[in-house]
Protein backbone atom coordinates (compact mmCIF):
# COMPACT_ATOMS: atom_id res chain seq x y z
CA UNK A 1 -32.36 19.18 3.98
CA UNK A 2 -32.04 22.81 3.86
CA UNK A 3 -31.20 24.47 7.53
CA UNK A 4 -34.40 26.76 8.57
CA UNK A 5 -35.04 28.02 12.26
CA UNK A 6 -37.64 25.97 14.48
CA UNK A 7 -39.81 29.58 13.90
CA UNK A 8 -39.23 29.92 10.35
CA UNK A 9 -40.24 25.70 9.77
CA UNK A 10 -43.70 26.67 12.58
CA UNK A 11 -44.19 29.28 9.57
CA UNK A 12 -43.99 27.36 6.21
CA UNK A 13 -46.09 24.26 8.38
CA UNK A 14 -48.90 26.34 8.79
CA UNK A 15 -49.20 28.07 5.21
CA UNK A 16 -49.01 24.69 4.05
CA UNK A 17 -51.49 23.41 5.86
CA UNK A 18 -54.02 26.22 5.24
CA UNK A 19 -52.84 27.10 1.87
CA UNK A 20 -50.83 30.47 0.71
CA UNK A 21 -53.30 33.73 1.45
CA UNK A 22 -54.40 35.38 -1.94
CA UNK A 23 -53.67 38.98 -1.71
CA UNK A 24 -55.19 39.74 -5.18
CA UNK A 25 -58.03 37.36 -5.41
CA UNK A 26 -56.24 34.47 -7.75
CA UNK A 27 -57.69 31.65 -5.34
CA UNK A 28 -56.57 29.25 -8.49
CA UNK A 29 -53.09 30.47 -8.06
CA UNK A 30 -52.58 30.71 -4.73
CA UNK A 31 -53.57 27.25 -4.69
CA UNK A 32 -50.94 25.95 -6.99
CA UNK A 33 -48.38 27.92 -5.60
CA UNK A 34 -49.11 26.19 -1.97
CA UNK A 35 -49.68 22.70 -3.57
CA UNK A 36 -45.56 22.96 -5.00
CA UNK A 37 -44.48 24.63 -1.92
CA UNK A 38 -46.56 21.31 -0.34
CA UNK A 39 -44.37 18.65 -2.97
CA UNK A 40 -40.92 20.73 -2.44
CA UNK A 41 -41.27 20.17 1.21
CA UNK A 42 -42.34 16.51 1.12
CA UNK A 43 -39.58 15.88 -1.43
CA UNK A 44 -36.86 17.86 0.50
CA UNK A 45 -37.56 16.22 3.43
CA UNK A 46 -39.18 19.08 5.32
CA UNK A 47 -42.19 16.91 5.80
CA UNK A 48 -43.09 14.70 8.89
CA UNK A 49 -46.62 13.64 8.16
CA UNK A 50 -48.89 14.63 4.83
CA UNK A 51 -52.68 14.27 4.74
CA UNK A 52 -55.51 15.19 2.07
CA UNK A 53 -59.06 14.37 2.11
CA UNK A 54 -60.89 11.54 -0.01
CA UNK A 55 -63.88 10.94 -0.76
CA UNK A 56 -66.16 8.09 0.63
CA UNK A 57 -69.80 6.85 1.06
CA UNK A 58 -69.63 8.12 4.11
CA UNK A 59 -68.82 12.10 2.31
CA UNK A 60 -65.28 13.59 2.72
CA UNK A 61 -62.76 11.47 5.14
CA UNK A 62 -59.36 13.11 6.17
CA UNK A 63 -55.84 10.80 6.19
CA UNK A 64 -52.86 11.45 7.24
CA UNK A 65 -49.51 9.44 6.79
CA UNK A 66 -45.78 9.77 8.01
CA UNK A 67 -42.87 7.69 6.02
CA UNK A 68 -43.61 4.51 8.42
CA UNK A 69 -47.29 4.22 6.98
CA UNK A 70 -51.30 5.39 7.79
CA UNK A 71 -51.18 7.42 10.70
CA UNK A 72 -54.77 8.68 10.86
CA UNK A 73 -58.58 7.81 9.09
CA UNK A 74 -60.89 10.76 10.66
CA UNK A 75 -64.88 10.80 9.35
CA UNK A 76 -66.37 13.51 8.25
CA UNK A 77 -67.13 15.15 11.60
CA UNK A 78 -64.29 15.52 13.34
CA UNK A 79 -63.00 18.85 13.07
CA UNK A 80 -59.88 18.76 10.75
CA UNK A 81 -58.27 21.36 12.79
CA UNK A 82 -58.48 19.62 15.81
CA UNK A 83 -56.88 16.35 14.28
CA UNK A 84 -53.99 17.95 12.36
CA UNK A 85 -53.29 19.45 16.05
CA UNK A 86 -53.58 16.26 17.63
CA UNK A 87 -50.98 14.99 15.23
CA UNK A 88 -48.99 18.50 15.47
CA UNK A 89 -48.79 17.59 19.31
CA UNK A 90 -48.13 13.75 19.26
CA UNK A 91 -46.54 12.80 16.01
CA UNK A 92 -44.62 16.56 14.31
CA UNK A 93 -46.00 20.43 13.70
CA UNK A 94 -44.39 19.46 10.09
CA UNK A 95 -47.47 18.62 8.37
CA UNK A 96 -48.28 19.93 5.03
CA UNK A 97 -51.66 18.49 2.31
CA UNK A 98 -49.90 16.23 -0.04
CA UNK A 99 -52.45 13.87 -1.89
CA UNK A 100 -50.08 12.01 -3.73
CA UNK A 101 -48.45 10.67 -0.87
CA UNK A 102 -51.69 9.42 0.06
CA UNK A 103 -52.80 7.95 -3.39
CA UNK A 104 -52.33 4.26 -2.46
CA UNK A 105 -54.46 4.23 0.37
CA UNK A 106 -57.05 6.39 -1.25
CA UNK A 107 -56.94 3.72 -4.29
CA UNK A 108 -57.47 0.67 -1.64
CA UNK A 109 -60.13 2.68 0.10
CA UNK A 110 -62.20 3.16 -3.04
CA UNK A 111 -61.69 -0.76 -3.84
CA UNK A 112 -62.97 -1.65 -0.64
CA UNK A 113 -65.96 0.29 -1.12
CA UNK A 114 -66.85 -0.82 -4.12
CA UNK A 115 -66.73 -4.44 -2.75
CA UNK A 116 -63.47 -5.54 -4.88
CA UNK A 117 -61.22 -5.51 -1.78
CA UNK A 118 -60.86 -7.60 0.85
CA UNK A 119 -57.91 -6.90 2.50
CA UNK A 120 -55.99 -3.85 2.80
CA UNK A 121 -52.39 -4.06 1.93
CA UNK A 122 -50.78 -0.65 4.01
CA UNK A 123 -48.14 -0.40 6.56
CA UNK A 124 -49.67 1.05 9.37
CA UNK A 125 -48.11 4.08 12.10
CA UNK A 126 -49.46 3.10 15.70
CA UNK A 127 -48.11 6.43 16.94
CA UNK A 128 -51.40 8.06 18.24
CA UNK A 129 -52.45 4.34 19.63
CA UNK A 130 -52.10 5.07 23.31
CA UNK A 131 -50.16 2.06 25.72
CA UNK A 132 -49.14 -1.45 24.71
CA UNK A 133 -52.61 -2.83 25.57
CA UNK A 134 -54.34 -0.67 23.09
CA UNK A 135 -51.73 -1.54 20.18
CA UNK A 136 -52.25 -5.17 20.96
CA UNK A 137 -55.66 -4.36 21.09
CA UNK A 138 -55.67 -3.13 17.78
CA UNK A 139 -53.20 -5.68 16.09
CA UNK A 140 -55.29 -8.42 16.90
CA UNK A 141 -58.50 -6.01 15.45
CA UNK A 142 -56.47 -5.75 12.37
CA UNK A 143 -56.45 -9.34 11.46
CA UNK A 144 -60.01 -10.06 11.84
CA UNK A 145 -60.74 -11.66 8.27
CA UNK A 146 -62.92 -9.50 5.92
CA UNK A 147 -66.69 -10.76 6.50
CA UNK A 148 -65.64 -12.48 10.17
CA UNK A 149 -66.05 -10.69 13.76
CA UNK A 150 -64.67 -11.12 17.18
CA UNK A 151 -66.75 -10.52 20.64
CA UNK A 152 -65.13 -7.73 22.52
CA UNK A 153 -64.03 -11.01 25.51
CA UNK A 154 -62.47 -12.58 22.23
CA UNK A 155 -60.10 -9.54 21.34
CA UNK A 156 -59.61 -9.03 25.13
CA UNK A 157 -58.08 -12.88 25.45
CA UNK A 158 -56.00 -12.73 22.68
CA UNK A 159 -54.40 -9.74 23.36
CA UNK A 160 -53.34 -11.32 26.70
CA UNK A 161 -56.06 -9.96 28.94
CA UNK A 162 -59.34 -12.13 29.41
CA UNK A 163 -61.05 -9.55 31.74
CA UNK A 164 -59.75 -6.40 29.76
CA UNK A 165 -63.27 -6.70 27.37
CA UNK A 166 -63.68 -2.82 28.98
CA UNK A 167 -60.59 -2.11 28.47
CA UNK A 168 -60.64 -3.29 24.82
CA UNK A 169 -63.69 -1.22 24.28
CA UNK A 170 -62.38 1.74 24.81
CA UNK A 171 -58.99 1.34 22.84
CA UNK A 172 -61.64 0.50 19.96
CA UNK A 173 -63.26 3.54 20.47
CA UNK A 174 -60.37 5.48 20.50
CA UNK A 175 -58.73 3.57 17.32
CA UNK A 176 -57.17 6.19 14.98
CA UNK A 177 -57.48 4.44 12.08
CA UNK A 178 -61.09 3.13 11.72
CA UNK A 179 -61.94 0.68 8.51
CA UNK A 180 -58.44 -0.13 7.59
CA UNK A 181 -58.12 -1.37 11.43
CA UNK A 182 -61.56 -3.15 11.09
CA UNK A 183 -63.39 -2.18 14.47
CA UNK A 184 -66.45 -2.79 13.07
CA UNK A 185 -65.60 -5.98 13.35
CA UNK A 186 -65.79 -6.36 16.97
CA UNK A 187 -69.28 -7.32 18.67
CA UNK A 188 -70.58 -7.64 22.15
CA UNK A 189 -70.72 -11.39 23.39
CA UNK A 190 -74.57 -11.68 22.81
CA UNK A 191 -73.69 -10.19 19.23
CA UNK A 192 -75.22 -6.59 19.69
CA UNK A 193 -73.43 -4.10 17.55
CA UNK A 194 -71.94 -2.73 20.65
CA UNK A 195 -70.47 0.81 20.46
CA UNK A 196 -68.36 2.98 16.94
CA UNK A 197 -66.63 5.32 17.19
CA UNK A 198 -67.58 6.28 13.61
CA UNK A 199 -71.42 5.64 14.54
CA UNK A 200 -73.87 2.37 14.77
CA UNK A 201 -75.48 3.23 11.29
CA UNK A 202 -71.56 3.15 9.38
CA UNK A 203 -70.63 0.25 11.68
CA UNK A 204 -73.83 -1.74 10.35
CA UNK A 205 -73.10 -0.38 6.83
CA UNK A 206 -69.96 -1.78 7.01
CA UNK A 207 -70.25 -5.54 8.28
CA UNK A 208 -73.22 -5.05 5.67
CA UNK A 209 -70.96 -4.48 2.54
CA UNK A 210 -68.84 -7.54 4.62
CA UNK A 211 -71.91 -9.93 4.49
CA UNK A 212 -71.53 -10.25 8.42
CA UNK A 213 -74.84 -8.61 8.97
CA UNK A 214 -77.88 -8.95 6.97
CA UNK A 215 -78.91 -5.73 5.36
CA UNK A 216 -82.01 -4.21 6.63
CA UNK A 217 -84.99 -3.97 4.78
């Protein structure tokens, strides 16, 4: 790894993250230069966590990975800005766009989609998952079979608290990586949708392409 300062390193993260200025209008160029500036840093090692944004049916979604796997999902609201610092606070300020280190999950996302994927084969970073209870939380969430669903009491119990349904609920609706950690999947007892963090409408849309829920007519 090449020796920089901890002033010069806050520098390069943040032109890589915004992309290289254009002094003389060349937007095409500028944008090359920052994407190999973006794949010498990955590839030296200057890189903590890399993130692009995909495409979806929901419009544009924003990942982000580090070297231990998916770090972040974030729908097409949330201010990119405000996640990147997030992640600049609680996981590294080394962050630079790189969307070939993201092309695997992009690939699985567009196969789930599309309704030819049923299980999503990523290692997964819990890093922004806040306490033990919410990563057990969210383990258990994660292997909720494609077209199946758990009551919020259900996850609760079998992540080793039978009256933590509340408590569930909100490490749902904080869960950083929504679809590939199937929240969706989780209903209240009487089978209401209960609450999304991503909204009701994607949450039915989603047990819909499942065949949990009937679609609407």
């Amino acid at each position: 790894m090449s020796a920089r300062t901890t002033s010069e390193n806050h520098v390069v993260e943040r032109a890589l993250r915004r992309g290289a200025p254009s002094t003389d209008g060349h937007e095409d160029r500028a944008a090359e230069a920052a994407r190999r500036l973006a794949q010498r840093a990955v590839q030296e090692g200057l890189a903590d966590v890399v993130y692009a944004p995909v495409s979806s049916p929901f419009g544009e979604l924003l990942l982000a990975a580090t070297d231990r796997g998916l770090l972040r999902v974030a729908f097409p609201e949330e201010d990119t800005d405000s996640v990147l610092e997030r992640i600049s606070r609680r996981v590294s300020p080394r962050i630079v766009e790189a969307p070939a280190g993201l092309e695997r999950v992009r690939r699985e996302l567009d196969e789930y989609f599309s309704g030819s994927r049923r299980r999503f084969d990523l290692a997964l970073d819990w890093s922004l998952v806040g306490g033990p209870f919410g990563r057990e939380v969210l383990r258990v969430t994660s292997e909720i079979p494609y077209g199946g669903v758990l009551s919020y009491r259900e996850v609760a119990m079998d992540a080793g608290s039978p009256r933590g349904s509340r408590a569930a609920g909100n490490a749902l609706g904080s869960n950083p990586i929504p679809i590939v950690v199937p929240c969706h999947r989780v209903l209240h007892t009487g089978g209401g949708l209960g609450g999304y963090g991503g909204g009701l409408d994607r949450k039915r849309w989603l047990l819909e392409l499942e065949g949990a829920l009937t679609p609407q007519l």
